[in-house]
C-alpha atoms as a PDB file:
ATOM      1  CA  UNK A   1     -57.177 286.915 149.980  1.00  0.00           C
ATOM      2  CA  UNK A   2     -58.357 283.916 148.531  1.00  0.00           C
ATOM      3  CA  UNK A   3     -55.816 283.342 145.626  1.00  0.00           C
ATOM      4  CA  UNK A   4     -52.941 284.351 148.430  1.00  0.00           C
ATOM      5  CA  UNK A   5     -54.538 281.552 150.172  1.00  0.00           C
ATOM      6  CA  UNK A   6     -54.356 278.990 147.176  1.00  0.00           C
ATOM      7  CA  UNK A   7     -50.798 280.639 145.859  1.00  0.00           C
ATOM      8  CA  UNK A   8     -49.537 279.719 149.701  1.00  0.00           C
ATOM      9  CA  UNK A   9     -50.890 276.010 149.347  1.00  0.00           C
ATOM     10  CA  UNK A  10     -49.159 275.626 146.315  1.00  0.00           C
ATOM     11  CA  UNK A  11     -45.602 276.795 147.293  1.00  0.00           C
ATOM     12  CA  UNK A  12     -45.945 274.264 150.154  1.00  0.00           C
ATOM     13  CA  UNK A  13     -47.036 271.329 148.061  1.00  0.00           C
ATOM     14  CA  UNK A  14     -44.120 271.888 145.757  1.00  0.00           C
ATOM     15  CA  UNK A  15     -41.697 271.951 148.530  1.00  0.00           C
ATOM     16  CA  UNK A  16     -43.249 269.051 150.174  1.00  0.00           C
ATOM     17  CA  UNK A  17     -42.991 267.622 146.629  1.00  0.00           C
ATOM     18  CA  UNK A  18     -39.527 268.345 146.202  1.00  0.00           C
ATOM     19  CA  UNK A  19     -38.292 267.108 149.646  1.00  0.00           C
ATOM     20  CA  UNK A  20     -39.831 263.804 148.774  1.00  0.00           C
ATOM     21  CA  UNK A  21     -37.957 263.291 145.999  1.00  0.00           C
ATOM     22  CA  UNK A  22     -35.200 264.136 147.676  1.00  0.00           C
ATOM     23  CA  UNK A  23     -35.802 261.435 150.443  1.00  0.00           C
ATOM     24  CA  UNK A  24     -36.817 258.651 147.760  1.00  0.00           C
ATOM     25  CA  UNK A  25     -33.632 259.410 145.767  1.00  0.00           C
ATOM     26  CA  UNK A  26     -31.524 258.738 149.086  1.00  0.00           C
ATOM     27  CA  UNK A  27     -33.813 255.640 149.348  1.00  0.00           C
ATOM     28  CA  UNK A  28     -32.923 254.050 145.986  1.00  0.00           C
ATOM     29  CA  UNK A  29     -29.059 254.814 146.503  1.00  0.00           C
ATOM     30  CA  UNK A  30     -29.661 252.712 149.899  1.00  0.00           C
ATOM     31  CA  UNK A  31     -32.077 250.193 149.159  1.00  0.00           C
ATOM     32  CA  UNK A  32     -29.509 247.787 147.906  1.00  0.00           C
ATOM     33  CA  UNK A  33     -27.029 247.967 150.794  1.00  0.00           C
ATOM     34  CA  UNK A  34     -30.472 246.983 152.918  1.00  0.00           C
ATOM     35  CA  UNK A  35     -31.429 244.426 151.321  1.00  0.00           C
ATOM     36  CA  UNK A  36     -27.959 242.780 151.229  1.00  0.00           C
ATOM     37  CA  UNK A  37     -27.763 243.945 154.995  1.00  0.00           C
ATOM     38  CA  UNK A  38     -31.421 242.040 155.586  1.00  0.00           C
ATOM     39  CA  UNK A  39     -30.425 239.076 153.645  1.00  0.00           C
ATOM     40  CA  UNK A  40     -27.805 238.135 155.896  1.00  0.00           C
ATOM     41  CA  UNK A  41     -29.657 238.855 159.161  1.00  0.00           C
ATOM     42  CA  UNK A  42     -33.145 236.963 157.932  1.00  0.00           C
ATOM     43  CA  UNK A  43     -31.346 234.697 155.082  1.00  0.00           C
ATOM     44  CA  UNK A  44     -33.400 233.620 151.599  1.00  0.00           C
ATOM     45  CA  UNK A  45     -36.594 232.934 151.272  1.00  0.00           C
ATOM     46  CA  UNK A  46     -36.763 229.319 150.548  1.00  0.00           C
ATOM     47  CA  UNK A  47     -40.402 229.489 149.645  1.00  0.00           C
ATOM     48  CA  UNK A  48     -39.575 225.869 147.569  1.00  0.00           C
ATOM     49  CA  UNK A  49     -38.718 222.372 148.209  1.00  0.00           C
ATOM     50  CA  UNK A  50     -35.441 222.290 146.216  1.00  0.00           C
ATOM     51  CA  UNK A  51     -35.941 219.774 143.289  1.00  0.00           C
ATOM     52  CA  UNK A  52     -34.535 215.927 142.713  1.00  0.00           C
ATOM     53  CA  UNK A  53     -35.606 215.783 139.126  1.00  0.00           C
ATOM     54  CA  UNK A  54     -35.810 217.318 136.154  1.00  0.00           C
ATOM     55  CA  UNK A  55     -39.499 217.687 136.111  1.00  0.00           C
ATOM     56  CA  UNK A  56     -39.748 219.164 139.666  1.00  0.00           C
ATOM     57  CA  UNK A  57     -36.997 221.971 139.022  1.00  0.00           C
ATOM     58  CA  UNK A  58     -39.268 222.508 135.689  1.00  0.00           C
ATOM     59  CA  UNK A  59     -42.427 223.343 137.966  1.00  0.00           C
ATOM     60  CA  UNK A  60     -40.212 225.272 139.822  1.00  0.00           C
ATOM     61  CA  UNK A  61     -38.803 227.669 137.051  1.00  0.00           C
ATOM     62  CA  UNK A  62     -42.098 227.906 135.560  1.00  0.00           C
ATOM     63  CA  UNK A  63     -43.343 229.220 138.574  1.00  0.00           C
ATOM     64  CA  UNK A  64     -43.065 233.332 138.726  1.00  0.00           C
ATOM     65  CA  UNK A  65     -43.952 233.103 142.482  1.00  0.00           C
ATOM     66  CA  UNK A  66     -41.021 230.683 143.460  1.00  0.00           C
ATOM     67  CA  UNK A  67     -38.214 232.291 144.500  1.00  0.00           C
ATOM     68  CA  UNK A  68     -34.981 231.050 142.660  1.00  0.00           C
ATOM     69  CA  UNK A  69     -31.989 232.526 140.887  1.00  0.00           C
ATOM     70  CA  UNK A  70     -33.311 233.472 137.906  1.00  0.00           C
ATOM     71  CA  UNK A  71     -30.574 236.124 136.942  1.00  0.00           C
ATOM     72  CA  UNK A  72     -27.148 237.769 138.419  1.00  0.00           C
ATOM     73  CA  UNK A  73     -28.604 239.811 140.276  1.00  0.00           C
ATOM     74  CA  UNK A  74     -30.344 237.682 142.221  1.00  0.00           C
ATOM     75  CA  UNK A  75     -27.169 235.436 142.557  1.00  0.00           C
ATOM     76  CA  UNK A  76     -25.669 238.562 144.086  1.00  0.00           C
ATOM     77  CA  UNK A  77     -28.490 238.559 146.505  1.00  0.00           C
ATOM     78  CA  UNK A  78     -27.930 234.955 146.998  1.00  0.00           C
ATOM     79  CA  UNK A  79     -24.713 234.330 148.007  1.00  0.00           C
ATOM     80  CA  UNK A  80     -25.417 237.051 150.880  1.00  0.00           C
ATOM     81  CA  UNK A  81     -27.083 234.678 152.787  1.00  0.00           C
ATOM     82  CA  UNK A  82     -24.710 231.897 152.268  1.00  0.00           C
ATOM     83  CA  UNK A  83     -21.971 232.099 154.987  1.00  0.00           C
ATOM     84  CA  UNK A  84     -20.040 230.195 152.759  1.00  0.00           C
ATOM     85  CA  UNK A  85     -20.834 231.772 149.793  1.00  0.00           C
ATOM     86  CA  UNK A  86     -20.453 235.049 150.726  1.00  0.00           C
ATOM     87  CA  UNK A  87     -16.861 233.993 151.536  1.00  0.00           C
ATOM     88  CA  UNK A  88     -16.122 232.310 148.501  1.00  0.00           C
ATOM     89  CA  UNK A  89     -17.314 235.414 146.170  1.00  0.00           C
ATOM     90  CA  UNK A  90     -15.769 238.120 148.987  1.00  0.00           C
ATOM     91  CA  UNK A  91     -13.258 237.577 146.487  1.00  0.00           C
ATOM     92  CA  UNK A  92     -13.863 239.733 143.239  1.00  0.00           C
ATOM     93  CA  UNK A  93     -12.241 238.284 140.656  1.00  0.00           C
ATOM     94  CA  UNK A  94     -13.732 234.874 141.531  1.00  0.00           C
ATOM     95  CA  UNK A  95     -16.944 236.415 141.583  1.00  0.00           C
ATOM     96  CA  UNK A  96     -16.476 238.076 137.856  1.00  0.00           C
ATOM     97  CA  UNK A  97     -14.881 234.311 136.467  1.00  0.00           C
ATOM     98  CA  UNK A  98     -17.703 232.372 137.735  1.00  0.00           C
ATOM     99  CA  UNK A  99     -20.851 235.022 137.060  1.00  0.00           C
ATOM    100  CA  UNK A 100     -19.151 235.518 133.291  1.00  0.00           C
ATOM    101  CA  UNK A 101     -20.072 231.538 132.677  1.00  0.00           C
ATOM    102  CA  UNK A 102     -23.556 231.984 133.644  1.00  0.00           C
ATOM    103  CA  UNK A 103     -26.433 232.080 130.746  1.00  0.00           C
ATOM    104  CA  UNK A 104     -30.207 232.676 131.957  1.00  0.00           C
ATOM    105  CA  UNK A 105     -33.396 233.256 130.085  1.00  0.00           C
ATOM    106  CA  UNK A 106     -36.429 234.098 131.642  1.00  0.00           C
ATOM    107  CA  UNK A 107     -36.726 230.654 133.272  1.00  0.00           C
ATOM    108  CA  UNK A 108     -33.499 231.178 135.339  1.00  0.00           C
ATOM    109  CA  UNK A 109     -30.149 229.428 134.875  1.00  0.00           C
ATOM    110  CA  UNK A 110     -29.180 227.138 132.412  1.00  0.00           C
ATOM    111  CA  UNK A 111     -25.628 226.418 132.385  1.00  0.00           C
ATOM    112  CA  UNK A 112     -22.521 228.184 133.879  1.00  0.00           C
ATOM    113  CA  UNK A 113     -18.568 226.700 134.630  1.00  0.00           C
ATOM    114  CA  UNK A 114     -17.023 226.017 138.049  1.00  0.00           C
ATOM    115  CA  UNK A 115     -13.777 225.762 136.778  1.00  0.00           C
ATOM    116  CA  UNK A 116     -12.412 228.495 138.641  1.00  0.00           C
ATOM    117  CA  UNK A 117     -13.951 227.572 142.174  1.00  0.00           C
ATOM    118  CA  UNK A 118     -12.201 223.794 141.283  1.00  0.00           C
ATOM    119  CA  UNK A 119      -9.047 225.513 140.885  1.00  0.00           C
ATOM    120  CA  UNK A 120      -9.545 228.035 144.117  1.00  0.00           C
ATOM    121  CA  UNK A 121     -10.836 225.302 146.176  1.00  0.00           C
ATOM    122  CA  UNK A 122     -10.184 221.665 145.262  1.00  0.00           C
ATOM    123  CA  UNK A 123     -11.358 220.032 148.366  1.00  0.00           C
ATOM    124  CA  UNK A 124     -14.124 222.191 148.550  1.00  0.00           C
ATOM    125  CA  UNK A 125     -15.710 222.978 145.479  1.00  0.00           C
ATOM    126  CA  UNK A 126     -18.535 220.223 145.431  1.00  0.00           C
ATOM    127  CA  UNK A 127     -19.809 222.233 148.749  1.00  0.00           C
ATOM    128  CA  UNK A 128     -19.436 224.923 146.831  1.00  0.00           C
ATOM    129  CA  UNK A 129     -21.359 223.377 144.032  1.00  0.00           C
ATOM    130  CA  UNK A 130     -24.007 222.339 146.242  1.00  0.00           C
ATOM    131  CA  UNK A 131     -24.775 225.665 148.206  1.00  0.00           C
ATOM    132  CA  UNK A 132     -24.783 227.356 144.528  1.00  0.00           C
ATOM    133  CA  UNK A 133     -27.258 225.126 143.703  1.00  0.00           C
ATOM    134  CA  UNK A 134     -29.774 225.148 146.473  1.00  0.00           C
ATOM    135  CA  UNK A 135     -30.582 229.330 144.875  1.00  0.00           C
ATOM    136  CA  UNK A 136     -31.136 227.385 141.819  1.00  0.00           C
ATOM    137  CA  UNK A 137     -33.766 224.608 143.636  1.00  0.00           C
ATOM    138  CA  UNK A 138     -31.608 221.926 142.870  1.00  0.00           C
ATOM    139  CA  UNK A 139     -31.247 219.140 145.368  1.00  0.00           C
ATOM    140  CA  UNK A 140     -27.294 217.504 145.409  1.00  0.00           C
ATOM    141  CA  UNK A 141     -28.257 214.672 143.261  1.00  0.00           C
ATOM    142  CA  UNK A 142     -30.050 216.609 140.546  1.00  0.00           C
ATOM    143  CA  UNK A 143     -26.901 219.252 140.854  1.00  0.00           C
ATOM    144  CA  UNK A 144     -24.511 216.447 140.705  1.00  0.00           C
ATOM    145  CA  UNK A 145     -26.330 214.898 137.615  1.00  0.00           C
ATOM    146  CA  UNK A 146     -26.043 217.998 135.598  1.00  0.00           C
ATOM    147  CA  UNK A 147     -22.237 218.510 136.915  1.00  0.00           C
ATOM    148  CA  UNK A 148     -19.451 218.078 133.714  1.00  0.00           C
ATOM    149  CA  UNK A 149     -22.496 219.025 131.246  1.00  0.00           C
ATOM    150  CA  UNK A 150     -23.110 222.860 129.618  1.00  0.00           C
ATOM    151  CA  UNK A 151     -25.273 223.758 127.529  1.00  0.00           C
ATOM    152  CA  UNK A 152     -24.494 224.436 124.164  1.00  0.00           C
ATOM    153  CA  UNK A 153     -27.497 224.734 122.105  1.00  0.00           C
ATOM    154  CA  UNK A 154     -31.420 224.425 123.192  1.00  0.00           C
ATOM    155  CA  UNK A 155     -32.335 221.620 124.533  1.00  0.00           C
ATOM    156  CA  UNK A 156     -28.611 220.031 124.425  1.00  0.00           C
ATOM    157  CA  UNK A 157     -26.685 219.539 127.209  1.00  0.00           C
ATOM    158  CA  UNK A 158     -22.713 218.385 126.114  1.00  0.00           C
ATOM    159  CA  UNK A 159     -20.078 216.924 127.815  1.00  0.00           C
ATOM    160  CA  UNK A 160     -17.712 219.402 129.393  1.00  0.00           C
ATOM    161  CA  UNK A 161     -15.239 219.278 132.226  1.00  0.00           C
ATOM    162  CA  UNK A 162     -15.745 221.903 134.768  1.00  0.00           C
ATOM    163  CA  UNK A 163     -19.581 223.031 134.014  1.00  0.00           C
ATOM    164  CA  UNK A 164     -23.327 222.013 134.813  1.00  0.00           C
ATOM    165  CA  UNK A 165     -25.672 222.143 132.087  1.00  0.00           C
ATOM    166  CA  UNK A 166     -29.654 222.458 133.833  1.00  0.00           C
ATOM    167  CA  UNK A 167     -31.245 219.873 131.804  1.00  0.00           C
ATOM    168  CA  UNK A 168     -34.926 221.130 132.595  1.00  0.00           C
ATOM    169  CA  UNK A 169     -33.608 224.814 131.112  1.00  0.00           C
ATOM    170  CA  UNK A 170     -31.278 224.399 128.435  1.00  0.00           C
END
């Protein structure tokens, strides 16, 4: 009777077991949609004073705990929460131009070309620009002092029309 009793607890672990990783499986396939779906109700979390120099966006990259763009995906995560932003990239192809310039390391971004939001929005790419650059921590003047610069080799930030170079990063 006993080993009935044990062989009984068993089966219904394992199907307990298996359910579960049933559920969690449905929960990974939806966990992105939620978040995106959260972002926009709640909106980033700004857990940073966005930087006006060099040195402050340095404290701010080398700081796990701060909560910047630090790669694409959490650009994509980004622009959810951006009314304007999530307009601007609603449009694919956009999207794939612009996140195709961007470099990271570990640190976050260092350079990436807004050539194609100039050409999609002439008036209004320096908005643009600017609400790109608040994921990054960067203030409008430090964004516009890094504007028509990209990095092209460590610690060298060259003149060139159309991209920003992150000084603090490259």
């Amino acid at each position: 009777m006993k080993k009935l009793f044990y062989l009984g607890t068993l089966i219904g672990l394992l199907i307990l077991s298996s359910c579960e990783k049933e559920e969690a499986n449905e929960t990974d396939t939806n966990t992105s949609a939620t978040i995106d779906e959260s972002l926009q109700k709640f909106g980033w979390d700004y857990n940073y004073t966005l930087a006006s120099t060099t040195k402050e966006l340095s404290r701010l990259m080398d700081n796990p705990k701060v909560n910047i763009v630090r790669n694409e995906k959490d650009f994509r995560r980004f622009i959810q929460t951006e009314p304007v932003l999530r307009t601007v990239f609603s449009d694919d192809k956009l999207y794939k131009d612009v996140v195709s310039t961007m470099q990271f390391n570990r640190r976050g971004l260092k350079t990436y070309s807004f050539k194609s939001i100039k050409e999609a929005y002439p008036n209004r790419y320096r908005t643009i620009i600017v609400a790109m650059s608040k994921g990054f921590g960067m203030d409008l003047w430090l964004t516009t002092d890094y504007e028509d610069y990209e990095c092209s080799a460590p610690a060298t930030c060259t003149t060139d029309s159309f991209s920003i170079c992150i000084g603090a990063n490259c």
